[in-house]
C-alpha atoms as a PDB file:
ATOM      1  CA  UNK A   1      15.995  -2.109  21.867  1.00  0.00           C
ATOM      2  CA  UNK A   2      15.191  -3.252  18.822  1.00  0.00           C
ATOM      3  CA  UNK A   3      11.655  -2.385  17.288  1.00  0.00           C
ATOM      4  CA  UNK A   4       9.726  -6.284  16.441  1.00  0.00           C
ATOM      5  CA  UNK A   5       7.678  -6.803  13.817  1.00  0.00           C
ATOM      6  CA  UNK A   6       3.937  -6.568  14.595  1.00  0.00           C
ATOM      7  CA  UNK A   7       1.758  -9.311  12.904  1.00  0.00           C
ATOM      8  CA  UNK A   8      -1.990  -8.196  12.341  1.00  0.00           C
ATOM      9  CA  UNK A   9      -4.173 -11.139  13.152  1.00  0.00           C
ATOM     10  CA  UNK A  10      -7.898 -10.320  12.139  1.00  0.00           C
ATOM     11  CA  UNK A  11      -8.873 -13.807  13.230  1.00  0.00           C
ATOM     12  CA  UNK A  12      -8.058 -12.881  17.124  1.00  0.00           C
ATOM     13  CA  UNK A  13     -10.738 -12.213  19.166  1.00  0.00           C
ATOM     14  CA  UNK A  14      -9.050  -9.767  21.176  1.00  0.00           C
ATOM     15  CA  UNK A  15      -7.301  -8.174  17.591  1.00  0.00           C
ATOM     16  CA  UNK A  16      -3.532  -7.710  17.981  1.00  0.00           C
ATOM     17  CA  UNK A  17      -1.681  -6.793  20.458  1.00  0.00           C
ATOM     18  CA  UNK A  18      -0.615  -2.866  20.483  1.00  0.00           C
ATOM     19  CA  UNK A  19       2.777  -1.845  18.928  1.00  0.00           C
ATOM     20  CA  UNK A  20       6.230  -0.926  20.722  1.00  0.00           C
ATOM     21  CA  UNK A  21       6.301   2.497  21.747  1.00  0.00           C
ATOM     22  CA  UNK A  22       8.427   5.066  19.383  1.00  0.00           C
ATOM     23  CA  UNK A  23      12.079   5.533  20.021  1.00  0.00           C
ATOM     24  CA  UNK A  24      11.553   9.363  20.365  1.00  0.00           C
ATOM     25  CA  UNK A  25       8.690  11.369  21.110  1.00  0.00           C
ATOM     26  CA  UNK A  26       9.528  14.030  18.331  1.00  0.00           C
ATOM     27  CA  UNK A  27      10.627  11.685  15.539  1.00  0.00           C
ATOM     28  CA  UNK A  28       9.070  11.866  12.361  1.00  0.00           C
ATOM     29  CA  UNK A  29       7.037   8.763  10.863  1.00  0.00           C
ATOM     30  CA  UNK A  30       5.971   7.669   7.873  1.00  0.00           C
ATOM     31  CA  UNK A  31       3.800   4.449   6.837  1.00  0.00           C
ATOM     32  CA  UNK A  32       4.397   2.097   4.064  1.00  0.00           C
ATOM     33  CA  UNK A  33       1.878  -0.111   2.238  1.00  0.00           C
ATOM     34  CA  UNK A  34       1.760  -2.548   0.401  1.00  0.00           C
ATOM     35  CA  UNK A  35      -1.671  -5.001  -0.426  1.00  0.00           C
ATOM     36  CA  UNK A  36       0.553  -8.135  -1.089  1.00  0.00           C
ATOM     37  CA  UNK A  37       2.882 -10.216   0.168  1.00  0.00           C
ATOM     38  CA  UNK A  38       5.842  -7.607   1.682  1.00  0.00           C
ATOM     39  CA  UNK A  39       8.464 -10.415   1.136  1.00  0.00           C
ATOM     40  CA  UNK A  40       8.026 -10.443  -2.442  1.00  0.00           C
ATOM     41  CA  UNK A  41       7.921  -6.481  -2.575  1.00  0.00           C
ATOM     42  CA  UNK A  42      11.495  -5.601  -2.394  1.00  0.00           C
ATOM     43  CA  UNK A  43      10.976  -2.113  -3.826  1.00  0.00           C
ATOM     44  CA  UNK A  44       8.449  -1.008  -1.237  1.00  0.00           C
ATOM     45  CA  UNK A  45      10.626  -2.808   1.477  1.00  0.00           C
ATOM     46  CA  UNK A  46      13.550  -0.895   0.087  1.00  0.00           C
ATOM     47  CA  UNK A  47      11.506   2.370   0.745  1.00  0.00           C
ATOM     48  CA  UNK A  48      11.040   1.641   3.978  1.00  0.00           C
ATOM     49  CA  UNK A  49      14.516   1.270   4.509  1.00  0.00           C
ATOM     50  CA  UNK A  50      15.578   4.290   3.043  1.00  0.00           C
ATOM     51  CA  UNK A  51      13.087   6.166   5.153  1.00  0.00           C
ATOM     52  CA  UNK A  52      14.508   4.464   8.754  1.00  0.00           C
ATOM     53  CA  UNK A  53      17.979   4.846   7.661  1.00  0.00           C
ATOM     54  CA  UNK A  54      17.117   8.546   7.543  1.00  0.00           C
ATOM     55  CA  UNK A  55      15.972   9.061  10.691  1.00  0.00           C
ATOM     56  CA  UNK A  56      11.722   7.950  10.061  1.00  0.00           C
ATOM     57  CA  UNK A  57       9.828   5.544  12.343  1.00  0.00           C
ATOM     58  CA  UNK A  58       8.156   3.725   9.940  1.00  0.00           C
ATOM     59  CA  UNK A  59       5.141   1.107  10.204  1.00  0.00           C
ATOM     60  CA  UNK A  60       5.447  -1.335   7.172  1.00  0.00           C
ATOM     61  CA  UNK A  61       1.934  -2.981   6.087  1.00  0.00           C
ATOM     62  CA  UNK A  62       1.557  -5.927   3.798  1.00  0.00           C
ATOM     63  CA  UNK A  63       0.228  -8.894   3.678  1.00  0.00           C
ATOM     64  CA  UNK A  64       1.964 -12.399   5.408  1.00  0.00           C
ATOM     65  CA  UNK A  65       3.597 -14.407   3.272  1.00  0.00           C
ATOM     66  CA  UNK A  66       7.573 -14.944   2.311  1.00  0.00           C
ATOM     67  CA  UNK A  67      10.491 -14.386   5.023  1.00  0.00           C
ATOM     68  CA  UNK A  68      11.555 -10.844   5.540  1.00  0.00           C
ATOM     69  CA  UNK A  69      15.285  -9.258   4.810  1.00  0.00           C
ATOM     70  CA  UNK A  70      16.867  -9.170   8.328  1.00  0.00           C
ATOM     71  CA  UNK A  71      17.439  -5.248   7.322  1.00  0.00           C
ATOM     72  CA  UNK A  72      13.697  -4.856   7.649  1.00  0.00           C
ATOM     73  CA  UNK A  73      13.114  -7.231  10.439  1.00  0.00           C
ATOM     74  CA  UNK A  74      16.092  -6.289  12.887  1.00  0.00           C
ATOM     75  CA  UNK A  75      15.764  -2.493  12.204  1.00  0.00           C
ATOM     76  CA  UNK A  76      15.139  -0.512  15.082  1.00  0.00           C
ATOM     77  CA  UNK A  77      13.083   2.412  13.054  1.00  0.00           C
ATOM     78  CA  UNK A  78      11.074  -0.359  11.546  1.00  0.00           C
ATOM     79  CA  UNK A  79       8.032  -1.687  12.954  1.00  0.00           C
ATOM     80  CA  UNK A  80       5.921  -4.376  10.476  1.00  0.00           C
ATOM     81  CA  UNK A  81       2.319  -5.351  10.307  1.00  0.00           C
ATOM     82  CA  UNK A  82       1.230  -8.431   8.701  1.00  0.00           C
ATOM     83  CA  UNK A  83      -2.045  -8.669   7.304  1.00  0.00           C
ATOM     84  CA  UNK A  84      -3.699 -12.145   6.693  1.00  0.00           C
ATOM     85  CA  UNK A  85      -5.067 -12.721   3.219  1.00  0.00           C
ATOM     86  CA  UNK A  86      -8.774 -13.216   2.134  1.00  0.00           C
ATOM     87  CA  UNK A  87      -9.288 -16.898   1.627  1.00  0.00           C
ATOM     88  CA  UNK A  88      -8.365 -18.467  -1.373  1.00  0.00           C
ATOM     89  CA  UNK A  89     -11.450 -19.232  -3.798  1.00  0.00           C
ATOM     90  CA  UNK A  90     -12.379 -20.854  -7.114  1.00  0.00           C
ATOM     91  CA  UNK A  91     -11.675 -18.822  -9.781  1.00  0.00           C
ATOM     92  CA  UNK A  92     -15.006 -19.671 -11.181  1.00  0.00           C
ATOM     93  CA  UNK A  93     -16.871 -18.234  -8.191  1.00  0.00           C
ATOM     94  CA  UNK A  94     -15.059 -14.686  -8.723  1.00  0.00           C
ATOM     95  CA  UNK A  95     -18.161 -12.713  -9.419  1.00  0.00           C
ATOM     96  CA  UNK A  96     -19.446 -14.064  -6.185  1.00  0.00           C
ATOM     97  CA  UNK A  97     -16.905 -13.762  -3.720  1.00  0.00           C
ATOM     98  CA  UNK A  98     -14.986 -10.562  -5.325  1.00  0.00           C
ATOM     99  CA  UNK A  99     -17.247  -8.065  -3.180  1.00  0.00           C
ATOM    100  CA  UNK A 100     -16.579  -9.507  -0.419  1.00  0.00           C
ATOM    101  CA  UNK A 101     -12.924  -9.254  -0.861  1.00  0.00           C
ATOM    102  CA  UNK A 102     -13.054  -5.793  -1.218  1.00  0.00           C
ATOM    103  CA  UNK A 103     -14.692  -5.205   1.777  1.00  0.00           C
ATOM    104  CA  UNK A 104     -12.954  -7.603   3.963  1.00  0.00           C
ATOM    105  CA  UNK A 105      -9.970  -5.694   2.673  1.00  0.00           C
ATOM    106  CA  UNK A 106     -11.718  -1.912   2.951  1.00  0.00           C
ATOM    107  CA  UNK A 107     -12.120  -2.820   6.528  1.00  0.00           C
ATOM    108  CA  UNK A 108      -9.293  -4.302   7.508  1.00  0.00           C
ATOM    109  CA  UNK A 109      -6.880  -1.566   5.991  1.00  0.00           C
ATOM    110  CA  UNK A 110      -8.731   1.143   7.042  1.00  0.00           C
ATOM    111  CA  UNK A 111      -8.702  -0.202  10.470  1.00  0.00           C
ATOM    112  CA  UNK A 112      -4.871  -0.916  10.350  1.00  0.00           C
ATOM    113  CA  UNK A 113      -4.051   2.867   9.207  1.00  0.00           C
ATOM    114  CA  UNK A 114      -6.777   4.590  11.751  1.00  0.00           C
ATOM    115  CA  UNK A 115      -6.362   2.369  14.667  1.00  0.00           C
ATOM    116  CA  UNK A 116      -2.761   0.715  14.282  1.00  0.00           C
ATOM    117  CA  UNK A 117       0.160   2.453  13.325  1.00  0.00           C
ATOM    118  CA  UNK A 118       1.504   5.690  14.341  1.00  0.00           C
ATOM    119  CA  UNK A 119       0.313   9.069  12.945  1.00  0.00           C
ATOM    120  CA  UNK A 120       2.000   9.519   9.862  1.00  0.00           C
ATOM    121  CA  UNK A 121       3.594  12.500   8.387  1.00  0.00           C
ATOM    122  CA  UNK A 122       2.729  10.710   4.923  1.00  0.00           C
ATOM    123  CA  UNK A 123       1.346   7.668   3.968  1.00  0.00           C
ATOM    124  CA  UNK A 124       3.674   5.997   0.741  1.00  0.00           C
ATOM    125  CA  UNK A 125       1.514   3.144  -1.186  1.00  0.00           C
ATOM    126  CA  UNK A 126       1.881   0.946  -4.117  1.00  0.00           C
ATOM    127  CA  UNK A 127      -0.120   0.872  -6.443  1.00  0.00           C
ATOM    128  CA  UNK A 128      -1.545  -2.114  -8.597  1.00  0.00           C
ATOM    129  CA  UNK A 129      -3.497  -3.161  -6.450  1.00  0.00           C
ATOM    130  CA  UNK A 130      -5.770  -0.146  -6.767  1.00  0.00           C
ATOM    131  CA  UNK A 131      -8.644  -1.633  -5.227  1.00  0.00           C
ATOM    132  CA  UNK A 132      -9.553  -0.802  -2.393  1.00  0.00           C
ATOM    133  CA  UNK A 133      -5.637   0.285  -1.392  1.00  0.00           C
ATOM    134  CA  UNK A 134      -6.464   4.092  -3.612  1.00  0.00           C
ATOM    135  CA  UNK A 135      -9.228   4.570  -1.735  1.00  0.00           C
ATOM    136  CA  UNK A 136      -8.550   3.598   1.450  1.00  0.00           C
ATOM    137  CA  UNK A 137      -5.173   5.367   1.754  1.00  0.00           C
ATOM    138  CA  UNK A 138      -7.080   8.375   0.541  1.00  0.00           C
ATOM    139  CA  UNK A 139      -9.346   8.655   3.165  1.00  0.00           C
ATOM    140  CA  UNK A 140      -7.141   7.718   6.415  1.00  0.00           C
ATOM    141  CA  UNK A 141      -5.043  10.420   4.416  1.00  0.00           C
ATOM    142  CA  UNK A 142      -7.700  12.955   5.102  1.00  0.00           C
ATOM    143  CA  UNK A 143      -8.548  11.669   8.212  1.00  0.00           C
ATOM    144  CA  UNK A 144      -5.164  11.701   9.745  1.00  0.00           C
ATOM    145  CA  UNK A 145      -3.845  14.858   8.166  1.00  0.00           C
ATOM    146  CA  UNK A 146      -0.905  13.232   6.019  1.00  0.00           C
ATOM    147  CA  UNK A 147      -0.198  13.301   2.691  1.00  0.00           C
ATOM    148  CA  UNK A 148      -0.089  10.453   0.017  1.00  0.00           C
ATOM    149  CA  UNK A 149       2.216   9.302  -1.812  1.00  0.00           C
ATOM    150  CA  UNK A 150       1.887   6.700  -4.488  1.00  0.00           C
ATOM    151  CA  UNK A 151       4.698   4.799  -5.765  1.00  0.00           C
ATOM    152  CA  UNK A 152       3.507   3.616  -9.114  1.00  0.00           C
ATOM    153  CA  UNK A 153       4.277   0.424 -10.667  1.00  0.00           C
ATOM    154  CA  UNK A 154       1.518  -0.019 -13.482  1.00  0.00           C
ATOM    155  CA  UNK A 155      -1.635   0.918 -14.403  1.00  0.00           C
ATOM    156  CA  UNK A 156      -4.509  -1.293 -12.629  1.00  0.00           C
ATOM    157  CA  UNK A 157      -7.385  -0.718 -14.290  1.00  0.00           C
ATOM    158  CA  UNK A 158      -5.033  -1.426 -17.599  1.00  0.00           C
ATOM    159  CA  UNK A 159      -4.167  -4.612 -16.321  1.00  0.00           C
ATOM    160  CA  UNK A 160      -7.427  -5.903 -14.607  1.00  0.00           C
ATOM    161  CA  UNK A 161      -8.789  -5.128 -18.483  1.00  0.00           C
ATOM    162  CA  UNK A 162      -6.931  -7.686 -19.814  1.00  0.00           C
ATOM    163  CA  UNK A 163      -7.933 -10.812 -17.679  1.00  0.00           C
ATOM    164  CA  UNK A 164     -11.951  -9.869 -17.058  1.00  0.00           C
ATOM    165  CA  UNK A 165     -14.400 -10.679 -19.664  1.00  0.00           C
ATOM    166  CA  UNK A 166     -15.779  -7.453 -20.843  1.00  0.00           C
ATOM    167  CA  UNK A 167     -11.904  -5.397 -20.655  1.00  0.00           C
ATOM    168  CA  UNK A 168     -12.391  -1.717 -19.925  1.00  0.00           C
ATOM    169  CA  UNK A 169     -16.071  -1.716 -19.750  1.00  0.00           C
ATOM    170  CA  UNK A 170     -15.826  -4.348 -16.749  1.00  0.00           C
ATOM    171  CA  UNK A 171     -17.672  -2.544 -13.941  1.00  0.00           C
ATOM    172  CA  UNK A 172     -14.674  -3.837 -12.001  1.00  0.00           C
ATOM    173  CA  UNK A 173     -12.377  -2.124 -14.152  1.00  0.00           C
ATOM    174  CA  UNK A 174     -14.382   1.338 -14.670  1.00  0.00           C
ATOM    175  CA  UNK A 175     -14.211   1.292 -10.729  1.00  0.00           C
ATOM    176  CA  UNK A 176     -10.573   0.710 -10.537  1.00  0.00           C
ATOM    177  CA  UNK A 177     -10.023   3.315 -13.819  1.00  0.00           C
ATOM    178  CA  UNK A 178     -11.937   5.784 -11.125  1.00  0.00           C
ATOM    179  CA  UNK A 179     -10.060   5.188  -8.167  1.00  0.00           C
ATOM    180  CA  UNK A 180      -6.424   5.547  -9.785  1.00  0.00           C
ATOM    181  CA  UNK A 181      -8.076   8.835 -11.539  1.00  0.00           C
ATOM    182  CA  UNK A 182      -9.927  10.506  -8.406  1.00  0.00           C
ATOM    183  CA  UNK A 183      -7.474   9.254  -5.361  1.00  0.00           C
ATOM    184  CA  UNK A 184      -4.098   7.775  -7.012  1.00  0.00           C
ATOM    185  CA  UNK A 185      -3.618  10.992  -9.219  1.00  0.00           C
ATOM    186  CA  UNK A 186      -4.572  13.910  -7.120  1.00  0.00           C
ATOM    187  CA  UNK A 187      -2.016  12.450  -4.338  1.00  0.00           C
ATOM    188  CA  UNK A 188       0.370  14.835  -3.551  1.00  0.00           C
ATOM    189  CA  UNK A 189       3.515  13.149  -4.698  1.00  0.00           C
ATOM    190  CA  UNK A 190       4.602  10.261  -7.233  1.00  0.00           C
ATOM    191  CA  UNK A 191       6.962   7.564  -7.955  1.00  0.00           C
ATOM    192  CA  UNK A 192       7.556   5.568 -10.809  1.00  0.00           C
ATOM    193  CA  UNK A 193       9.082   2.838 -11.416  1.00  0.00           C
ATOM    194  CA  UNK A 194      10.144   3.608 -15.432  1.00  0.00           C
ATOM    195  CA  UNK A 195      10.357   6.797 -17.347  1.00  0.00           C
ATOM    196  CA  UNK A 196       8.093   4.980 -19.688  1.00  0.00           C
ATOM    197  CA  UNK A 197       5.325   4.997 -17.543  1.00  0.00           C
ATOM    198  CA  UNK A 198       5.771   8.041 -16.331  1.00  0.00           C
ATOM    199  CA  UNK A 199       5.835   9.812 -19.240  1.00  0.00           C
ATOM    200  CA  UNK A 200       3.297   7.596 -21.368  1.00  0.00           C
ATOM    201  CA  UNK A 201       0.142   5.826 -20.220  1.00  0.00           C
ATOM    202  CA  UNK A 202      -0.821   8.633 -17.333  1.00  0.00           C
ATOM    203  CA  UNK A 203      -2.298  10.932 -19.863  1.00  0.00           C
ATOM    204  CA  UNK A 204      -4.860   7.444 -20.338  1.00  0.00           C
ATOM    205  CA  UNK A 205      -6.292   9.298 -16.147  1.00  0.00           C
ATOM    206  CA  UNK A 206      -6.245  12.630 -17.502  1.00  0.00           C
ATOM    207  CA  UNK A 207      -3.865  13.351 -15.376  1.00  0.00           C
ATOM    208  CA  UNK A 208      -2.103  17.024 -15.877  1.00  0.00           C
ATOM    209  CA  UNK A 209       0.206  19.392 -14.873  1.00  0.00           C
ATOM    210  CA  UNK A 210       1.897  17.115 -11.765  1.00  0.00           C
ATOM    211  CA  UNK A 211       5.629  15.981 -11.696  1.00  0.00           C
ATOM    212  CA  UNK A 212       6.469  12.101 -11.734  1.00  0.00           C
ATOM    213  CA  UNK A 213       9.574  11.640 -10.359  1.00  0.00           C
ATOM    214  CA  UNK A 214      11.118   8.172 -11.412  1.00  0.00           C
ATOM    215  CA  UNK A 215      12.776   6.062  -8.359  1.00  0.00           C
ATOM    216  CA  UNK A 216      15.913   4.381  -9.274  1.00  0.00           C
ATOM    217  CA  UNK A 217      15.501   0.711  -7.359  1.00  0.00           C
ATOM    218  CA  UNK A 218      18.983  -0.730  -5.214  1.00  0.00           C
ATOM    219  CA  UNK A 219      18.739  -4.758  -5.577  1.00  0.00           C
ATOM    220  CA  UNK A 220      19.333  -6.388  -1.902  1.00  0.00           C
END
């Protein structure tokens, strides 16, 4: 039967419910993240797609939000998990409330990919958002004995620089800067989204000798 999509509820007492069982013992499986909404991340979704169509049992993380493709949702290989968002503040509280979205999010995504999904053979993550997604794939990586993959679609810290007061001397930024240089770059394989990034703004990470491959993307 079909494999359903798995909805994380952090607001449950009793957390979610397990998910389905594998289709085969033996078969190989791979997790997918994403820290947004998956329905408007049509490249990762795409990913996961690619990997199920090749055989892969693969637990797709993201955040709830806008309807899934019925590929995703009525694929058999495919198993999602919804996360629900941190709470929607004023913008002019962000200095207060910030910390506490990275934690609620360390913890939650850590306990997804320890506790949740399957173990993978590799872990494949986007990347902006760096924080705390870099870090925590990074260590479940370690923990679980897969290898990460980041699929890379800008530079964070880059980006974060241009909307906080301060720009790369933010301590929000630095942190992000470190992250993308200590656990995005030393993963053990990349995607990118352009040749330009690829072959431009990762010498700005110090970044040398590894081999960016660039992902053609397939529209739905």
């Amino acid at each position: 039967p079909p494999r359903r999509p798995h909805t994380m509820d952090p607001t449950t007492a009793g957390g979610p419910s397990p998910p389905p069982p594998r289709t085969h013992p033996h078969q190989p499986t791979a997790t997918v993240l994403v820290l947004g909404d998956l329905g408007h991340s049509p490249r990762m979704c795409y990913h996961a797609l690619s990997l199920a169509d090749s055989g892969f049992s693969v637990d797709l993380v993201g955040r709830e939000g806008s309807a899934l493709h019925r590929s995703i949702t009525s694929h058999r290989n495919i198993t999602v998990h919804r996360m629900r968002p941190f709470p929607s503040l004023s913008r002019v509280l962000f200095p207060l409330w910030a910390p506490l979205k990275l934690l609620f999010d360390f913890v939650l995504l850590l306990w997804v990919l320890l506790l949740v999904v399957a173990r993978p053979r590799f872990m494949l993550v986007q990347t902006p958002p760096a924080l705390p997604t870099l870090l925590v794939v990074r260590l479940a990586c370690w923990l679980r004995g897969a290898r990460m993959v980041v699929d890379w679609h800008n530079l964070a810290f880059s980006i974060m620089a241009l909307g906080m007061r301060g720009g790369v001397a933010n301590p929000l930024v630095r942190v992000a800067k470190l992250a993308e240089r200590v656990c995005g770059a030393r993963a053990d394989q990349h995607l990118c989204v352009t040749d330009a990034l690829r072959s431009g703004e990762f010498v700005l990470l110090g970044v040398r000798g590894r081999r960016w491959v660039s992902q053609p993307f397939r529209p739905w």
